[in-house]
Protein backbone atom coordinates (compact mmCIF):
# COMPACT_ATOMS: atom_id res chain seq x y z
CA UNK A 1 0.16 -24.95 37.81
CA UNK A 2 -0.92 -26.74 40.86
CA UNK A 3 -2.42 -22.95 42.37
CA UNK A 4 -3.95 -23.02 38.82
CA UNK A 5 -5.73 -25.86 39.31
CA UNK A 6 -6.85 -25.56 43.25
CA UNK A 7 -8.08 -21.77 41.98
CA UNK A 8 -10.22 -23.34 39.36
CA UNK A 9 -11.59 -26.52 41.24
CA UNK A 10 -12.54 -23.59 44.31
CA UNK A 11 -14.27 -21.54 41.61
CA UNK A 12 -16.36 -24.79 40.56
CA UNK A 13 -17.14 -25.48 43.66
CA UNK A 14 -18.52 -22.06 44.61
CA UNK A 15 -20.10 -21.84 41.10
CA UNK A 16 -21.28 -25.27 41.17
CA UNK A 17 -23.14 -24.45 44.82
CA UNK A 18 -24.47 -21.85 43.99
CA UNK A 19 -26.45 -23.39 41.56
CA UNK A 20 -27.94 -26.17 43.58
CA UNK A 21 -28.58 -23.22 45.79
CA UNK A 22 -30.92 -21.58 43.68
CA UNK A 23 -32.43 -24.95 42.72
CA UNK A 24 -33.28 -25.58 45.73
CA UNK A 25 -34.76 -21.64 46.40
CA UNK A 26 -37.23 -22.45 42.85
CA UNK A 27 -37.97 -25.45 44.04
CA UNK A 28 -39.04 -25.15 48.28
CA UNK A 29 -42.56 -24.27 48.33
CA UNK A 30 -43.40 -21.04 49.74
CA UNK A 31 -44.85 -22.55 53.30
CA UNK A 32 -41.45 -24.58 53.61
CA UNK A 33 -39.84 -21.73 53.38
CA UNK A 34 -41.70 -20.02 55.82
CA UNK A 35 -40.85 -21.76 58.16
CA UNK A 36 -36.99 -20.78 58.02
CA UNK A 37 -37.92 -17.44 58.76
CA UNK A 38 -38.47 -17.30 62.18
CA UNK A 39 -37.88 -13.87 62.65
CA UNK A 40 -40.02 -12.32 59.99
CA UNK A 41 -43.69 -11.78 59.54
CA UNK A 42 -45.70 -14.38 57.17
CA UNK A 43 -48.56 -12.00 56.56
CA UNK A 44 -47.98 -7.98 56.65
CA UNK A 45 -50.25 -6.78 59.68
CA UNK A 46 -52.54 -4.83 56.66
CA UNK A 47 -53.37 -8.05 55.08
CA UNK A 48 -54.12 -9.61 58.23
CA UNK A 49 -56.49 -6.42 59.42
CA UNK A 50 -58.34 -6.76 56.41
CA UNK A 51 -58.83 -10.54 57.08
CA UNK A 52 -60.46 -9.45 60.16
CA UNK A 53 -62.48 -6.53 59.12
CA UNK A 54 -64.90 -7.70 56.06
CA UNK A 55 -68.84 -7.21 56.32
CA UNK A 56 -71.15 -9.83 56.94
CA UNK A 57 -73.57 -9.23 54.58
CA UNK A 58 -74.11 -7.79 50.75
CA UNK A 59 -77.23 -6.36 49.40
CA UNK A 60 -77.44 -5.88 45.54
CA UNK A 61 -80.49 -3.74 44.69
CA UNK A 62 -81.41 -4.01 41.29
CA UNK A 63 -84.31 -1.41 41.26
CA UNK A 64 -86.93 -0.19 44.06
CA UNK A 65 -88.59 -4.45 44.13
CA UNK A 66 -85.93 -6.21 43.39
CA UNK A 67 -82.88 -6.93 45.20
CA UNK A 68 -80.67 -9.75 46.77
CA UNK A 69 -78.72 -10.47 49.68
CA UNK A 70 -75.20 -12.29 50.30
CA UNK A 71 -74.15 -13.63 53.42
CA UNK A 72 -70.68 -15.30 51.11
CA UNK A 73 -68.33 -13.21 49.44
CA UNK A 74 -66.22 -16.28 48.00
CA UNK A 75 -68.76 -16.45 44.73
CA UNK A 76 -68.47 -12.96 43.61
CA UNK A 77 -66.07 -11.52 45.34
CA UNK A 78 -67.85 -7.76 46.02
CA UNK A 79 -65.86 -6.94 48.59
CA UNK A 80 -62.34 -8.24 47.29
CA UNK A 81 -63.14 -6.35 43.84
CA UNK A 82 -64.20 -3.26 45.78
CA UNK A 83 -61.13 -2.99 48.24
CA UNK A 84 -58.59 -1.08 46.05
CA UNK A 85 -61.55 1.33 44.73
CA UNK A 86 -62.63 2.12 48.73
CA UNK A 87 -58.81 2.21 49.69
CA UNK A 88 -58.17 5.12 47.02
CA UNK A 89 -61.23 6.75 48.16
CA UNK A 90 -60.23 6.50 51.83
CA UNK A 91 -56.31 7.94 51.14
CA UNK A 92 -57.76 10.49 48.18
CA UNK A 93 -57.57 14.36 49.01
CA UNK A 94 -59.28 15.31 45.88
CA UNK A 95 -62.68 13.78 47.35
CA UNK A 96 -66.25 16.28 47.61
CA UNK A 97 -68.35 15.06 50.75
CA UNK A 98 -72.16 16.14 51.10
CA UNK A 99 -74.15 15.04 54.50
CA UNK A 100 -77.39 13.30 53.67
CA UNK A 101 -80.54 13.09 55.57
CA UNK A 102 -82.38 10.19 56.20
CA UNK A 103 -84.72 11.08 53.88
CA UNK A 104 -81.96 11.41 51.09
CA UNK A 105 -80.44 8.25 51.77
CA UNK A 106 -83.54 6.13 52.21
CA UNK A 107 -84.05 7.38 48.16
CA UNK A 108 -80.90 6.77 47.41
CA UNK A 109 -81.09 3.15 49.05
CA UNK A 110 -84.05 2.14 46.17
CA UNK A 111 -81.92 2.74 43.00
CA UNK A 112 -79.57 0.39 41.50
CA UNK A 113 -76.67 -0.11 44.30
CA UNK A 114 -74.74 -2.39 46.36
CA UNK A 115 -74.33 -2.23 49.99
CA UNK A 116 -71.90 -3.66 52.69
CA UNK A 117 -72.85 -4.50 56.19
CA UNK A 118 -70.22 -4.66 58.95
CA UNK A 119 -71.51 -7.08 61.95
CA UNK A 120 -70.51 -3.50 64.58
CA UNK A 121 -69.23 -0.11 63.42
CA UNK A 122 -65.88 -0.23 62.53
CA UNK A 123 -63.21 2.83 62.97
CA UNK A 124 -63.02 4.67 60.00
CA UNK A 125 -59.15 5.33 60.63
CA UNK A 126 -58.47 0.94 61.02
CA UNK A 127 -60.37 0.38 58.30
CA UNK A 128 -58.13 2.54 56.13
CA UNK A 129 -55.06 1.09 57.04
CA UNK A 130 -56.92 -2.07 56.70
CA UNK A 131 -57.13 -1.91 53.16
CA UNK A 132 -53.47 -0.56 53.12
CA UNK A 133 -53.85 3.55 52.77
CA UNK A 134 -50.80 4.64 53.75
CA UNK A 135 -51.76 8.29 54.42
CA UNK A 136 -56.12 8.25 55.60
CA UNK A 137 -57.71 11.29 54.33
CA UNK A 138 -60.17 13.91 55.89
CA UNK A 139 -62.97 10.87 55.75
CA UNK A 140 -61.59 9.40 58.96
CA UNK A 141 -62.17 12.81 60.86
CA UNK A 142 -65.33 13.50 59.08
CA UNK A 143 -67.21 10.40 60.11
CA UNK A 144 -65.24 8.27 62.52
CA UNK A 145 -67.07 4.72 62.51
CA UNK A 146 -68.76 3.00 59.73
CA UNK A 147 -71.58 0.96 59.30
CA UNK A 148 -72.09 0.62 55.87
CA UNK A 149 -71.32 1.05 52.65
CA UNK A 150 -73.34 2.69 50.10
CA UNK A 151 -71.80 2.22 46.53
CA UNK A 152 -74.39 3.62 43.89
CA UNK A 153 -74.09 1.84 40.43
CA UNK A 154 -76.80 3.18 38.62
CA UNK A 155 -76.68 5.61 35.49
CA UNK A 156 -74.56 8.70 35.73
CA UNK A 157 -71.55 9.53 38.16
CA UNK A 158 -71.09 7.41 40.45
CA UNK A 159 -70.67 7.61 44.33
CA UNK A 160 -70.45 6.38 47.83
CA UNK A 161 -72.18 6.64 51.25
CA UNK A 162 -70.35 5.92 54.52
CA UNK A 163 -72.70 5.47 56.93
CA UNK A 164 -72.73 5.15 61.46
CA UNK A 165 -76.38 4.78 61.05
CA UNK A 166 -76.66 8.38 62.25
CA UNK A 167 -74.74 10.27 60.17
CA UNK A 168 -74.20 9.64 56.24
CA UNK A 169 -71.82 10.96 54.64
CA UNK A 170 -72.31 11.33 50.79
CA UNK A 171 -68.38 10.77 48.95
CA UNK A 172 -67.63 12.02 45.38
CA UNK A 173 -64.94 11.81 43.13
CA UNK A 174 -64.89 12.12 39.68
CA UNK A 175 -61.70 10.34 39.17
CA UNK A 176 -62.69 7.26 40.32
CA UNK A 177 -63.69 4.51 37.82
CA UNK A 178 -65.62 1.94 39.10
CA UNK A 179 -67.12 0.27 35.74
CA UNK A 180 -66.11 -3.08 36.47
CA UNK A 181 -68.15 -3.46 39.70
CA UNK A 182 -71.20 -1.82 37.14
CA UNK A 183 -70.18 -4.82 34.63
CA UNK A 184 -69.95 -7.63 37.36
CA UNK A 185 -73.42 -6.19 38.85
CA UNK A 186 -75.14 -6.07 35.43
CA UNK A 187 -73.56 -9.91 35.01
CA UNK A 188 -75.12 -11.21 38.45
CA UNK A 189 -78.41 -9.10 37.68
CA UNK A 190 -78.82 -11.41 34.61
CA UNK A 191 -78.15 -15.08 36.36
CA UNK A 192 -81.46 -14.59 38.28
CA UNK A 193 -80.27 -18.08 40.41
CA UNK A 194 -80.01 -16.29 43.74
CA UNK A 195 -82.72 -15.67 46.53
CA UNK A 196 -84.84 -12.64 46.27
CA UNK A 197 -85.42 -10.41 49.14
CA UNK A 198 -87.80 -7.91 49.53
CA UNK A 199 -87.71 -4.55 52.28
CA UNK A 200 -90.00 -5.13 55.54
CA UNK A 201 -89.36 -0.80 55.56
CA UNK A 202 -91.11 -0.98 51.91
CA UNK A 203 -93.76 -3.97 52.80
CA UNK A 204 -94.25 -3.10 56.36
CA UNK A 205 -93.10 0.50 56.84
CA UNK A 206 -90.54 -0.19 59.23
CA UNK A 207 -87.86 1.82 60.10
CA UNK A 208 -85.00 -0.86 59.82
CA UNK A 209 -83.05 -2.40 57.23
CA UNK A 210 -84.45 -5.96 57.49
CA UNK A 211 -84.78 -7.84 54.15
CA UNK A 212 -86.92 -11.13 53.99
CA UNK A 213 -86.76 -13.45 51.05
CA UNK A 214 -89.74 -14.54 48.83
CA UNK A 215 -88.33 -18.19 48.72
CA UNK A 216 -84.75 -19.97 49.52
CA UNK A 217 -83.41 -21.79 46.22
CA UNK A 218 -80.40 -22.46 47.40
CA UNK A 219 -79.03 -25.03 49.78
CA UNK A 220 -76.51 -24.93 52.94
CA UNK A 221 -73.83 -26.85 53.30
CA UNK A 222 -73.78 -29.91 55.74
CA UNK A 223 -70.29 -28.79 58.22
CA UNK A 224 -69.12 -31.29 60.39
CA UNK A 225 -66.55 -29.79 63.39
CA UNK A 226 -64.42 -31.54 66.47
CA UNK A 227 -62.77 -30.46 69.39
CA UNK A 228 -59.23 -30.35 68.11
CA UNK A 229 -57.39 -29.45 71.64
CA UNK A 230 -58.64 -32.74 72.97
CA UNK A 231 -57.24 -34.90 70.25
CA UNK A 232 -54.02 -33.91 69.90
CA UNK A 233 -50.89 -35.95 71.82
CA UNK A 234 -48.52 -34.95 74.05
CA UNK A 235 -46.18 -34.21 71.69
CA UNK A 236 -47.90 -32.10 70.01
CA UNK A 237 -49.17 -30.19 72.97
CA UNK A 238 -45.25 -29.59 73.88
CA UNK A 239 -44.88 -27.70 70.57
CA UNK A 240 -47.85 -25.46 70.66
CA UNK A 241 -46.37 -24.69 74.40
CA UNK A 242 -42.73 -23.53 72.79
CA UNK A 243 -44.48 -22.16 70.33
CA UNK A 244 -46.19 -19.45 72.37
CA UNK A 245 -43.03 -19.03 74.95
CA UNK A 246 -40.55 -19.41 72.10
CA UNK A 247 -38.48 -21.76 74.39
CA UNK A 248 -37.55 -25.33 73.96
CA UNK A 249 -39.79 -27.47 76.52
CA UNK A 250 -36.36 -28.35 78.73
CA UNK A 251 -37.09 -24.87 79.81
CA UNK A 252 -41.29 -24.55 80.99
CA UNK A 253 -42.69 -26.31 83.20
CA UNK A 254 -45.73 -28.65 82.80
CA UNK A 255 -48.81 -29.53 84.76
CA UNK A 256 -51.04 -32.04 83.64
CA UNK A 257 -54.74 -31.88 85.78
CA UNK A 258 -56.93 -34.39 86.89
CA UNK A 259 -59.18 -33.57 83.71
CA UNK A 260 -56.09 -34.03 81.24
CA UNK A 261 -55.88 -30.53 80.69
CA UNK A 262 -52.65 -29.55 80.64
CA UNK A 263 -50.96 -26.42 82.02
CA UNK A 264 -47.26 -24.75 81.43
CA UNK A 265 -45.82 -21.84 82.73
CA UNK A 266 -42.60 -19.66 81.79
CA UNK A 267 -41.04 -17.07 83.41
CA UNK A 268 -44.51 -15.50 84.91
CA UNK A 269 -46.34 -16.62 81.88
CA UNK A 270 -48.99 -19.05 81.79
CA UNK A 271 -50.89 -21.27 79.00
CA UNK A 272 -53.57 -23.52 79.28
CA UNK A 273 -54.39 -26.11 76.96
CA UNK A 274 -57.92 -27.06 78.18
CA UNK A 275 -59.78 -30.51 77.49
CA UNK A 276 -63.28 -28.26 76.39
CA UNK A 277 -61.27 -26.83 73.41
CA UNK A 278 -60.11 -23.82 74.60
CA UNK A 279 -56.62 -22.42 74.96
CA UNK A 280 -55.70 -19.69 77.57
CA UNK A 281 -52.68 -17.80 77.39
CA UNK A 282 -52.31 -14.55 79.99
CA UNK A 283 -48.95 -12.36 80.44
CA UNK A 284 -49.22 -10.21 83.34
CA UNK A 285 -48.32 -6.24 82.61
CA UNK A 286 -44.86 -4.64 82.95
CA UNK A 287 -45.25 -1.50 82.75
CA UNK A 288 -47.70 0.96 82.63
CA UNK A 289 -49.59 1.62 79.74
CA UNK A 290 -51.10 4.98 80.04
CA UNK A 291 -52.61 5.81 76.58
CA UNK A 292 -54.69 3.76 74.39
CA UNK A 293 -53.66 3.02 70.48
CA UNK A 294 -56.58 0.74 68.76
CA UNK A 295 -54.53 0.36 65.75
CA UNK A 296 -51.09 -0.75 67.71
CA UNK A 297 -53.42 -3.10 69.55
CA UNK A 298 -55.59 -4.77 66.78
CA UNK A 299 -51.84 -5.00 65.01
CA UNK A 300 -50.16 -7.07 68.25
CA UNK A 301 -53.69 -8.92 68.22
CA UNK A 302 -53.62 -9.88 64.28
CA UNK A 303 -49.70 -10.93 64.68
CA UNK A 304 -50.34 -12.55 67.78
CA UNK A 305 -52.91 -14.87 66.43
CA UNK A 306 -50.45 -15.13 63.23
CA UNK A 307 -47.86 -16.46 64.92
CA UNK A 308 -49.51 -18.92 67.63
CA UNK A 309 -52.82 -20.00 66.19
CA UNK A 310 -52.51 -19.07 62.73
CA UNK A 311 -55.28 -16.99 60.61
CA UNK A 312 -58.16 -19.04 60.50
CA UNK A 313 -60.19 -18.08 57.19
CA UNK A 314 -63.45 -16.64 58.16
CA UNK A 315 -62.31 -14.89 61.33
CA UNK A 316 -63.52 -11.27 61.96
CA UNK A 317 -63.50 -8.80 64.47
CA UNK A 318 -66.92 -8.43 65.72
CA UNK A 319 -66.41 -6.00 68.89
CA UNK A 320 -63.86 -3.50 70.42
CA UNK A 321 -64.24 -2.61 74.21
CA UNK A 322 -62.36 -0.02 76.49
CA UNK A 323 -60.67 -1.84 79.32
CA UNK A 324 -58.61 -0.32 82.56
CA UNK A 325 -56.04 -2.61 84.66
CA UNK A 326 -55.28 -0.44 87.35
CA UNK A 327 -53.44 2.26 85.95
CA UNK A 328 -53.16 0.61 82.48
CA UNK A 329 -55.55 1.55 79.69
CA UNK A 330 -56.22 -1.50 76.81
CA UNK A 331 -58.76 -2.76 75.05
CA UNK A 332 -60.71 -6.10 74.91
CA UNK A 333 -61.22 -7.76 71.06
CA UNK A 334 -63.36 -9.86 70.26
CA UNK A 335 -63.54 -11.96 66.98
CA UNK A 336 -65.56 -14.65 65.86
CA UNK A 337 -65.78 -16.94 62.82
CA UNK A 338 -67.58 -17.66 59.47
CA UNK A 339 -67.81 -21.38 57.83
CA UNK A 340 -68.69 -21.58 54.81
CA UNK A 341 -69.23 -17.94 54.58
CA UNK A 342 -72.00 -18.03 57.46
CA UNK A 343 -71.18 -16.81 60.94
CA UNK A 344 -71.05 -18.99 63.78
CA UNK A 345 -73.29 -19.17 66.88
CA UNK A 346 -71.66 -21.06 69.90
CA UNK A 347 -73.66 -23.13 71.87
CA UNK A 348 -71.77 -23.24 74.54
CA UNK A 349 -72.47 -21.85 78.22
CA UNK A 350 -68.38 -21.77 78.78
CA UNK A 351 -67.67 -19.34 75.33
CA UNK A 352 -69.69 -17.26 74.77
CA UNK A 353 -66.97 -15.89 71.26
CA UNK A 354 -64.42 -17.70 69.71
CA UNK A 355 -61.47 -15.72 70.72
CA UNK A 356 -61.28 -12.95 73.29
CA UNK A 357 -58.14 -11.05 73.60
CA UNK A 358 -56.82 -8.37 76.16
CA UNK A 359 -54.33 -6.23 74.46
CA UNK A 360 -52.41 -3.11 75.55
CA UNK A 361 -51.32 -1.49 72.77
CA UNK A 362 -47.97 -3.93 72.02
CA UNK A 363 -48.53 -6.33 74.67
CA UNK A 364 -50.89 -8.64 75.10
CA UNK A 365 -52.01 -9.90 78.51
CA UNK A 366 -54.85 -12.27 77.94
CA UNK A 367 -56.01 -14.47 75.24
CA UNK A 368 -58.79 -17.03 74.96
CA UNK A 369 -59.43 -19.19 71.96
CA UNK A 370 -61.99 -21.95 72.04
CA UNK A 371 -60.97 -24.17 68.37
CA UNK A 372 -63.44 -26.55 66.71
CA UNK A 373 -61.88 -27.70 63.39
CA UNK A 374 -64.17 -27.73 60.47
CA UNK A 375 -63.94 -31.09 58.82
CA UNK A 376 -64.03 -31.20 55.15
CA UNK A 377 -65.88 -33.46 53.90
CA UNK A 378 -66.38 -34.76 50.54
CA UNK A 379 -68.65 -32.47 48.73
CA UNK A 380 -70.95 -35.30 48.18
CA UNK A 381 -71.55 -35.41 51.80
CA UNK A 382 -72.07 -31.53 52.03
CA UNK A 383 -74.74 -30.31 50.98
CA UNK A 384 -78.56 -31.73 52.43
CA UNK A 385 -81.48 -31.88 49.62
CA UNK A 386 -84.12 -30.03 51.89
CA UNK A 387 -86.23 -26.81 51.60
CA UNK A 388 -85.03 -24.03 53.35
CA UNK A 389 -87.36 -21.73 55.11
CA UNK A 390 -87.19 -18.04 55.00
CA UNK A 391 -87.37 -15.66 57.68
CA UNK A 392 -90.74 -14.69 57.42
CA UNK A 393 -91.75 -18.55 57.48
CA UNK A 394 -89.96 -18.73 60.55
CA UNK A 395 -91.41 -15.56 61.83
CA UNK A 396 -94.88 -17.09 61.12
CA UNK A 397 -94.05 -20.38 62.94
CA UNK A 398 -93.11 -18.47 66.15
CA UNK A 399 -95.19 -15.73 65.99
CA UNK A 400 -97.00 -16.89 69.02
CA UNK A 401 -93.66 -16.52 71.06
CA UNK A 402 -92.12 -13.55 69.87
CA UNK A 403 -95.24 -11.76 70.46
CA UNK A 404 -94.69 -12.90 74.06
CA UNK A 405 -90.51 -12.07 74.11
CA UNK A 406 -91.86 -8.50 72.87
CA UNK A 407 -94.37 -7.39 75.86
CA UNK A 408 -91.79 -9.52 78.30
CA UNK A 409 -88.49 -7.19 76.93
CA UNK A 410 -90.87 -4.15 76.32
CA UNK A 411 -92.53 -4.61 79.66
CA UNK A 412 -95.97 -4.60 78.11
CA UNK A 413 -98.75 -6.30 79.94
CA UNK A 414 -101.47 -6.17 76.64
CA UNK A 415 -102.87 -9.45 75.43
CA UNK A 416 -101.09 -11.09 72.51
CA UNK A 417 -103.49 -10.99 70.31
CA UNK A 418 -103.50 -7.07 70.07
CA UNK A 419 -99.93 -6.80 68.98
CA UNK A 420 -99.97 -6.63 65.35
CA UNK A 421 -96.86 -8.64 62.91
CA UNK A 422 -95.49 -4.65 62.26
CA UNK A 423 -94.92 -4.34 65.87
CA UNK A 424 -92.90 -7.51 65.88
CA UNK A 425 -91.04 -6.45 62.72
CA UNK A 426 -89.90 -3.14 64.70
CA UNK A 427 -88.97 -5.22 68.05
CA UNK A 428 -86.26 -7.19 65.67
CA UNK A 429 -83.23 -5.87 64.84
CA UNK A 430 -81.43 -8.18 62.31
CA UNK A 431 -82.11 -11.49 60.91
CA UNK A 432 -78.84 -13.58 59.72
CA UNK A 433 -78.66 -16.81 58.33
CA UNK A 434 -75.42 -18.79 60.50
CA UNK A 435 -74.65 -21.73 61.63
CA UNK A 436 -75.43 -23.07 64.74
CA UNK A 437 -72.46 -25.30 67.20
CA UNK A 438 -74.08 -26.90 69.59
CA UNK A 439 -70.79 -28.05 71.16
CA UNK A 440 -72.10 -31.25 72.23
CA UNK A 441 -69.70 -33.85 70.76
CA UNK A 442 -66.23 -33.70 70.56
CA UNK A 443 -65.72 -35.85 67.29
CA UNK A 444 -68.14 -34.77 64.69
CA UNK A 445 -70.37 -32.37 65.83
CA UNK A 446 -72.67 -31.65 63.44
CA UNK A 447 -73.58 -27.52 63.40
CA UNK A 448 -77.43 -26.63 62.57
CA UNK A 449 -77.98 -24.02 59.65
CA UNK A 450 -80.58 -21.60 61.39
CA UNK A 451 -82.35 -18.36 60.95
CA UNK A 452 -80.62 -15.75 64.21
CA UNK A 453 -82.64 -13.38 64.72
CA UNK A 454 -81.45 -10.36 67.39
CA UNK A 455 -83.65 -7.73 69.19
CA UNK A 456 -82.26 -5.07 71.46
CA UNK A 457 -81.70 -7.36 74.09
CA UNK A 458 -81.81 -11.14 73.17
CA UNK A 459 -80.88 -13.42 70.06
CA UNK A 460 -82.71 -16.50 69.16
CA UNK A 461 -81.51 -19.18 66.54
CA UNK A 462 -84.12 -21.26 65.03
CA UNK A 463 -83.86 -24.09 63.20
CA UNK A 464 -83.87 -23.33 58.60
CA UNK A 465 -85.91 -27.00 58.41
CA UNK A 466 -88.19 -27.01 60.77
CA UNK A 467 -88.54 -23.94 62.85
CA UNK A 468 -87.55 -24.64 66.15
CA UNK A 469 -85.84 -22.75 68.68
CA UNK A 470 -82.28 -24.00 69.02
CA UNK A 471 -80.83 -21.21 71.32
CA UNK A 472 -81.47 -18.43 72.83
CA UNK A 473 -79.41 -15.60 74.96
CA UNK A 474 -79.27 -12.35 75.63
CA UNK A 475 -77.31 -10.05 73.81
């Protein structure tokens, strides 16, 4: 009887825990449980690749003199409704190609159609396996680095354009539906409460995409920002340390300079937790890596940022160079960040990008990240009730000197007054609205919405109120 009775009270026990056990599974939010597993990823490395690889900008055109241009995604969501379409295009081996000339695809580009703009070519192959194709078809071989993306939503079949700028390649596949992204464009088409653009190729006859709007309606967000390195405690500081060495602090040693920076080191490693906002990390090689893999890299990069920094929203990949370290072949990334949906220009001589990182395929030896914390605000506070100027105002403000940056970069020695306003519209090569950091302040450093216009060689950042120069440096 008594075995009986010690069976049954074991039985309630284990019956009894395992209930509060799953209690307590439904009821731990999903970042407190995160943090118990230490050893697993919290974001697959596709998700965090396409974090990192969106476009910058979205033109809708609704016929040949009437279009609009996006710098946000978070309203509509083109991109995020067009992923799984351009992922089953990208892994499809059913797909019919066609090159187009530039003549072709200048037509094409004036009938009803939406278009995404990358801030640099991206790999053809990475962005595939950024929006999760598990097997990339012949596209990746065909054209390997993209631009654009054409997407034409007009009447009949529709069909894409992958573009380098040189070569565009003309996609087809009859399987594909893509009515929704005809319904949503029909929808916005009909709201008429966005900024219209018109073509400086069509007004001007230039031979750039450069779109200049009629008049801004819309405001910009007021975006406050401080230097969060320098405000955090020692503390603090320890666990960002063990965080990147994955030791307890007993075990790395500390150096605290004369500036309050702070410095610790671990078994050859080193990070720096500097009082300008940046934080240094470097790992020294060992072994010898003797053949590149972008995708292994940009995947140590994404889970390396994961893990120690966490993914910032708004954080892209904006340029991928070839780098040698003696006999070890890597690459150097660098990514930069949008508020508010607008890019970010730094104005500081020390960073030039938000974070730079030196990665050899699995291992990464370098990485710099300069952190200024967007402070949110009430919404009351956000916005500021002024007119914006467009491009073309700002154009017309500084005519006088961009006539005179185009004979100093072309090495022209005319007068000014025989360069013409087309000749200046063919000297630029993009105009962005961003945001500009001035990094002056380290509490509450308010960033300046400005027009950022880039030639071959320089970019300028003027002021969306007034006009004036902000910042300038070459490219």
């Amino acid at each position: 009887m008594k075995e009986r009775l010690k069976t049954f009270l074991l039985i309630s026990l284990v019956g009894i825990s395992l209930l509060l056990t799953k209690r307590l599974w439904m009821e731990l939010p999903n970042e407190t449980f995160k943090l118990f597993a230490k050893g697993d990823k919290v974001y697959s490395t596709s998700y965090l690749l396409s974090d990192m690889i969106m476009p910058n900008k979205y033109l809708l055109n609704f016929n040949e003199k009437y279009l609009t241009l996006f710098y946000d995604d978070s309203k509509y969501k083109l991109w995020t409704n067009s992923r799984k379409t351009l992922g089953t295009i990208l892994g499809s081996k059913d797909i019919k190609t066609i090159d187009l000339s530039d003549e072709e695809f200048l037509q094409y580009k004036k009938k009803p159609s939406l278009v995404f703009y990358f801030p640099e070519k991206v790999n053809t192959f990475i962005l595939a396996k950024a929006l999760d194709v598990k097997d990339p078809s012949s596209i990746v071989d065909t054209i390997q680095n993209v631009k654009d993306i054409y997407i034409y939503l007009g009447k009949g079949d529709s069909f894409f354009v992958f573009t380098d700028g040189d070569k565009h390649l003309a996609i087809l596949d009859s399987t594909i539906d893509i009515s929704h992204l005809k319904e949503q464009f029909l929808e916005i088409e009909k709201e008429k409460g966005y900024n219209y653009y018109y073509s400086a190729r069509d007004t001007y006859g230039i031979d750039k995409d450069i779109y200049i709007p009629y008049e801004m309606k819309n405001s910009l967000s007021t975006v406050y920002v401080e230097n969060e390195i320098r405000n955090l405690d020692e503390e603090n500081k320890r666990k960002i340390a063990e965080r990147y060495f994955n030791k307890s602090i007993d075990y790395i040693r500390e150096i605290v300079e004369g500036n309050e920076s702070t410095i610790y080191e671990y078994n050859h490693r080193v990070l720096k937790l500097n009082i300008n906002g940046t934080v240094e990390y470097y790992h020294p090689l060992e072994e010898i890596i003797k053949k590149r893999n972008l995708y292994e890299s940009l995947s140590t990069s994404a889970e390396f940022i994961s893990q120690n920094a966490g993914i910032t929203k708004g954080m892209y990949l904006a340029k991928v160079e070839e780098i040698q370290s003696d006999e070890s072949l890597g690459y150097n990334l660098t990514f930069r960040y949008r508020v508010r949906g607008l890019p970010v220009i730094l104005g500081n001589e020390e960073v030039v990008d938000f974070i730079q990182i030196e990665v050899f395929n699995n291992h990464i030896r370098s990485y710099k990240h300069f952190i200024r914390k967007d402070i949110n605000r009430t919404m009351e506070d956000l916005t500021e009730d002024k007119k914006l100027l467009t491009s073309l105002d700002i154009i017309d403000i500084n005519y006088d000197f961009l006539v005179g940056e185009y004979l100093r970069e072309r090495e022209i020695k005319d007068s000014k007054e025989s360069i013409t306003i087309d000749q200046v519209l063919t000297f630029l090569d993009d105009i962005t609205l961003s945001y500009f950091d001035p990094c002056l302040k380290d509490m509450e450093d308010k960033l300046i919405p400005v027009w950022v216009i880039k030639t071959e060689s320089s970019l300028y950042a003027f002021n969306v109120y007034d006009g004036n120069l902000e910042y300038r440096r070459d490219r």
